[in-house]
PDB file of N, CA and C in Angstrom:
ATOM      1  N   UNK A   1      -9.148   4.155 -14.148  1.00  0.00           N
ATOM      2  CA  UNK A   1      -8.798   3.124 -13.188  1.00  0.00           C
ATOM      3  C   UNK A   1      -7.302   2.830 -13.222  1.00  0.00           C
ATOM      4  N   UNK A   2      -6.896   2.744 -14.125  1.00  0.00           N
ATOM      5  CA  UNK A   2      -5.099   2.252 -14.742  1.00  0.00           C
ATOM      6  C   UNK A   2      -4.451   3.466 -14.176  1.00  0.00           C
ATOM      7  N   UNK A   3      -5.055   5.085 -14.005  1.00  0.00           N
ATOM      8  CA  UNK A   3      -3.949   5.867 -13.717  1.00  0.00           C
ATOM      9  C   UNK A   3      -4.264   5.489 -12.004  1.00  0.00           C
ATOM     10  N   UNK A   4      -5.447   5.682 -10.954  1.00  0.00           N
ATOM     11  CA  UNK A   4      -5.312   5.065  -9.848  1.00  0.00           C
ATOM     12  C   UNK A   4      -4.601   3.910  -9.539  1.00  0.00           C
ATOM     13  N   UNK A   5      -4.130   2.759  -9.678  1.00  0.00           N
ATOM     14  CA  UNK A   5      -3.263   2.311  -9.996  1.00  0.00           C
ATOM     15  C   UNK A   5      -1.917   2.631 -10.373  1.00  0.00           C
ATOM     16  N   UNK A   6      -1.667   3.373 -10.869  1.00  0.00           N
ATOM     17  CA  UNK A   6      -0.243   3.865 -11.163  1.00  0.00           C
ATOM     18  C   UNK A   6       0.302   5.146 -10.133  1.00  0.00           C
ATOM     19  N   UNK A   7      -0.891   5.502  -9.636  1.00  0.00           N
ATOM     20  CA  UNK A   7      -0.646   6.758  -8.415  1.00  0.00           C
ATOM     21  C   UNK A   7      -0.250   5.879  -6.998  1.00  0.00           C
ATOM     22  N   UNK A   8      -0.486   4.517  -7.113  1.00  0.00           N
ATOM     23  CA  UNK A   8      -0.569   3.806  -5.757  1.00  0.00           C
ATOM     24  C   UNK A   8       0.671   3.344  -6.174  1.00  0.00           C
ATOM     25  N   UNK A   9       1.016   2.506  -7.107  1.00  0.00           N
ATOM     26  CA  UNK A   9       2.570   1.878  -7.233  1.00  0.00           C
ATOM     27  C   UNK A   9       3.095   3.407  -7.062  1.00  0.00           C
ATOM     28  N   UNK A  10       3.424   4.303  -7.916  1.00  0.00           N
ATOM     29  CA  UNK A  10       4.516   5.425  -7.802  1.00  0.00           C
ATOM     30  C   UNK A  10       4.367   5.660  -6.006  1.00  0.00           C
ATOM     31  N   UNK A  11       3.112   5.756  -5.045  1.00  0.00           N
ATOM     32  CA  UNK A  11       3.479   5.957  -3.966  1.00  0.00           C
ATOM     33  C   UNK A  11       4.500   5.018  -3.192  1.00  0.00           C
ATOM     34  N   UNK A  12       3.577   3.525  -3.808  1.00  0.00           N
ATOM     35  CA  UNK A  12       4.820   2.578  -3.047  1.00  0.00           C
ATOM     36  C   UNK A  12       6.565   2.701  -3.181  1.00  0.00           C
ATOM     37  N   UNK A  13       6.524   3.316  -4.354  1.00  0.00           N
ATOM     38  CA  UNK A  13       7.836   2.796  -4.882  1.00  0.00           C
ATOM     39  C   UNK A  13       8.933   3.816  -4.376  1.00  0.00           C
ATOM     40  N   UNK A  14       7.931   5.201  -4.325  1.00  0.00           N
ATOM     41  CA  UNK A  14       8.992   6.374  -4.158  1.00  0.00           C
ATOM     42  C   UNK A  14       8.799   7.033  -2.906  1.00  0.00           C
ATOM     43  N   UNK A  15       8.149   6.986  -2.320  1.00  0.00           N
ATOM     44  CA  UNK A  15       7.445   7.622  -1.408  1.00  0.00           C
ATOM     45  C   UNK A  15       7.525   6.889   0.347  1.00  0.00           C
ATOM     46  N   UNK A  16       6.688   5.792   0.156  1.00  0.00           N
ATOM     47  CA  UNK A  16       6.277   5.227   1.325  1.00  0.00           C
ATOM     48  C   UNK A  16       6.035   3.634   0.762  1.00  0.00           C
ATOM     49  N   UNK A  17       6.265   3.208   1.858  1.00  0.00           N
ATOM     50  CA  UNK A  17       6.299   1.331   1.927  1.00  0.00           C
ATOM     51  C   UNK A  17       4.405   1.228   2.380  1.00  0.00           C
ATOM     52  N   UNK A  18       4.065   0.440   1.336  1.00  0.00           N
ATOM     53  CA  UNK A  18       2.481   0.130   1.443  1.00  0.00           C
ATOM     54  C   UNK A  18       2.117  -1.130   1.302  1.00  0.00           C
ATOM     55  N   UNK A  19       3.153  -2.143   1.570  1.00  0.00           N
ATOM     56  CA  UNK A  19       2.783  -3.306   1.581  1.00  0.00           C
ATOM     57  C   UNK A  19       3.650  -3.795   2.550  1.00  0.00           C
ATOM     58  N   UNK A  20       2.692  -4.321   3.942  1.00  0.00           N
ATOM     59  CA  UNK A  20       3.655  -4.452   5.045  1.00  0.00           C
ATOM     60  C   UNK A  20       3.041  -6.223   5.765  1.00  0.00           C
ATOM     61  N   UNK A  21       2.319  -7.051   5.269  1.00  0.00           N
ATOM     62  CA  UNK A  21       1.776  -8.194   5.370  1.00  0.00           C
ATOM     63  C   UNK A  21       0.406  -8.504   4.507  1.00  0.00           C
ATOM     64  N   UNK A  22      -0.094  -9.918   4.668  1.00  0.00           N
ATOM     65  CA  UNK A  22      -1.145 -10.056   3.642  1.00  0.00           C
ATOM     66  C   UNK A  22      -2.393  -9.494   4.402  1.00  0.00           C
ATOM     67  N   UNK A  23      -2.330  -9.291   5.601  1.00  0.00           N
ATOM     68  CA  UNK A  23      -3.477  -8.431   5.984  1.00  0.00           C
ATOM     69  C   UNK A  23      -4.083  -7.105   6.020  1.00  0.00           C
ATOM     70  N   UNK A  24      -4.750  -6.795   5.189  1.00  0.00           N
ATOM     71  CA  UNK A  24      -4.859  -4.989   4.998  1.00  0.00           C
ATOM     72  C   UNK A  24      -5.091  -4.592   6.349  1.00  0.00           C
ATOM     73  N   UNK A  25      -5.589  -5.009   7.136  1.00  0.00           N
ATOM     74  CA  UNK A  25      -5.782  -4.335   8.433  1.00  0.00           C
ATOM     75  C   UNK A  25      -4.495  -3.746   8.979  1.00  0.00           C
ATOM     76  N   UNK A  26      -3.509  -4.364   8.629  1.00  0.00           N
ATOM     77  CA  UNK A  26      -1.733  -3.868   9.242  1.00  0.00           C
ATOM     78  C   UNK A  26      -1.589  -2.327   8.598  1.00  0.00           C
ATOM     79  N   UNK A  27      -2.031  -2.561   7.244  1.00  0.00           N
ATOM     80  CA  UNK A  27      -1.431  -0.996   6.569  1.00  0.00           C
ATOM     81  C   UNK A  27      -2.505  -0.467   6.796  1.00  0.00           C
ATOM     82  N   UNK A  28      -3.417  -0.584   7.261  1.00  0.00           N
ATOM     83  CA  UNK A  28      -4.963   0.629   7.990  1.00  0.00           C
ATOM     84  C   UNK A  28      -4.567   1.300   8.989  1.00  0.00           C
ATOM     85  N   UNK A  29      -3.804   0.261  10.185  1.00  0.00           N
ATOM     86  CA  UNK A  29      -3.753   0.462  11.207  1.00  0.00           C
ATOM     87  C   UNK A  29      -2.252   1.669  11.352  1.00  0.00           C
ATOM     88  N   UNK A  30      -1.382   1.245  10.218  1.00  0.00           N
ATOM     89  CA  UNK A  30      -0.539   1.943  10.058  1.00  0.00           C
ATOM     90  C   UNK A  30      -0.677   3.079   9.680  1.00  0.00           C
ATOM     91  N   UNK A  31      -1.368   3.321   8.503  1.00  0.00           N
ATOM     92  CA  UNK A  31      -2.356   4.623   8.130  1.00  0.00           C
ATOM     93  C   UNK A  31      -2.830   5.144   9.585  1.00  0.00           C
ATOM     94  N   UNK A  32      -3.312   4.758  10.306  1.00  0.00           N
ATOM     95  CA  UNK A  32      -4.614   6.155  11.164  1.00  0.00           C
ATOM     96  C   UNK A  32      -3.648   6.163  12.146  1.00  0.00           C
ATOM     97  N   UNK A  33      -2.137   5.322  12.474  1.00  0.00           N
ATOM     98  CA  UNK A  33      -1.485   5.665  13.367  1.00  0.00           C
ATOM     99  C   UNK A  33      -0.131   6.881  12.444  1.00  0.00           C
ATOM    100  N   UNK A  34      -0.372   6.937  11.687  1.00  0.00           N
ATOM    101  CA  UNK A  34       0.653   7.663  10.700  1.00  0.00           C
ATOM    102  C   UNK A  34       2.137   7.701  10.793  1.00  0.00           C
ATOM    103  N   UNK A  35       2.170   6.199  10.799  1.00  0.00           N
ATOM    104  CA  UNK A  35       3.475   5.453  10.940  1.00  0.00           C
ATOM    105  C   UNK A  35       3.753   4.797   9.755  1.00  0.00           C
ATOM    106  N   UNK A  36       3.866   5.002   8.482  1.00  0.00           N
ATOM    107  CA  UNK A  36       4.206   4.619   7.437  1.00  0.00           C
ATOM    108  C   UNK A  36       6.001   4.281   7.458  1.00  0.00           C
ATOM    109  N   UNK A  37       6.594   3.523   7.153  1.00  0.00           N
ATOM    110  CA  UNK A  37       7.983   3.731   6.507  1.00  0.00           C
ATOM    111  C   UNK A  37       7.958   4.522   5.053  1.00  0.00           C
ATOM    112  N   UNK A  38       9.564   4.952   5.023  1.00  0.00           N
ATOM    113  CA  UNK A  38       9.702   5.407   4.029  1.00  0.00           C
ATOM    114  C   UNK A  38      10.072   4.273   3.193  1.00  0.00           C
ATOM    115  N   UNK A  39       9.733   3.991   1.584  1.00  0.00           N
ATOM    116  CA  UNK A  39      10.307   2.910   0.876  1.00  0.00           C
ATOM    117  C   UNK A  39      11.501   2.595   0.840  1.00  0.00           C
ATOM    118  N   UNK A  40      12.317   1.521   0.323  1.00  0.00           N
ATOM    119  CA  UNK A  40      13.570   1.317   0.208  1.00  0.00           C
ATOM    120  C   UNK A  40      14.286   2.742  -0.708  1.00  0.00           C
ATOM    121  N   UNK A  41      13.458   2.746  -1.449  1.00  0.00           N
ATOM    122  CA  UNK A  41      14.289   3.910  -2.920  1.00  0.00           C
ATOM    123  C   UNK A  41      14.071   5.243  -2.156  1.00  0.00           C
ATOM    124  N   UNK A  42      13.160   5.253  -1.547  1.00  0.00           N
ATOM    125  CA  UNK A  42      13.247   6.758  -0.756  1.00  0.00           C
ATOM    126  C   UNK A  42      14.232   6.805   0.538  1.00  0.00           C
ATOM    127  N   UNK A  43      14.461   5.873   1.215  1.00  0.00           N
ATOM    128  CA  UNK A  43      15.622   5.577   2.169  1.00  0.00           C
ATOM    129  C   UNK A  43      17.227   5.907   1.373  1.00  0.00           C
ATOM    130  N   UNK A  44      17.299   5.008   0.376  1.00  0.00           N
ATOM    131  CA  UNK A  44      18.876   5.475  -0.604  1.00  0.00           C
ATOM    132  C   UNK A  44      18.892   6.956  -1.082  1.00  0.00           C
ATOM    133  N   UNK A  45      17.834   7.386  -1.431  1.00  0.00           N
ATOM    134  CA  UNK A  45      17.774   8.543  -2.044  1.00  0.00           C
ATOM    135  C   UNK A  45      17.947   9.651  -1.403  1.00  0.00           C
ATOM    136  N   UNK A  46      17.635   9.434   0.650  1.00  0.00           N
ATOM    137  CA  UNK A  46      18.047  10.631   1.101  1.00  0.00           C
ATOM    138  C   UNK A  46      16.421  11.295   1.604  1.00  0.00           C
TER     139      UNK A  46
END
């Protein structure tokens, strides 16, 4: 369970922005439209 968890922060952090309001329906909707942002650290990084 702790490494699921740690696969979801490392996505947030490096990857893609996964927290976009308190409603999960926003990042669902963002999901099946496959409009994710890229995170802040993945934006600096290039």
């Amino acid at each position: 369970m702790i490494e699921l968890f740690a696969l979801i922060e490392w996505l947030n952090y490096y990857l893609v922005r996964l927290s976009y309001s308190l409603n999960p329906l926003v990042l669902w909707k963002r999901i099946a439209k496959g409009k994710l942002e890229k995170s802040r650290i993945a934006k600096e990084l290039g």
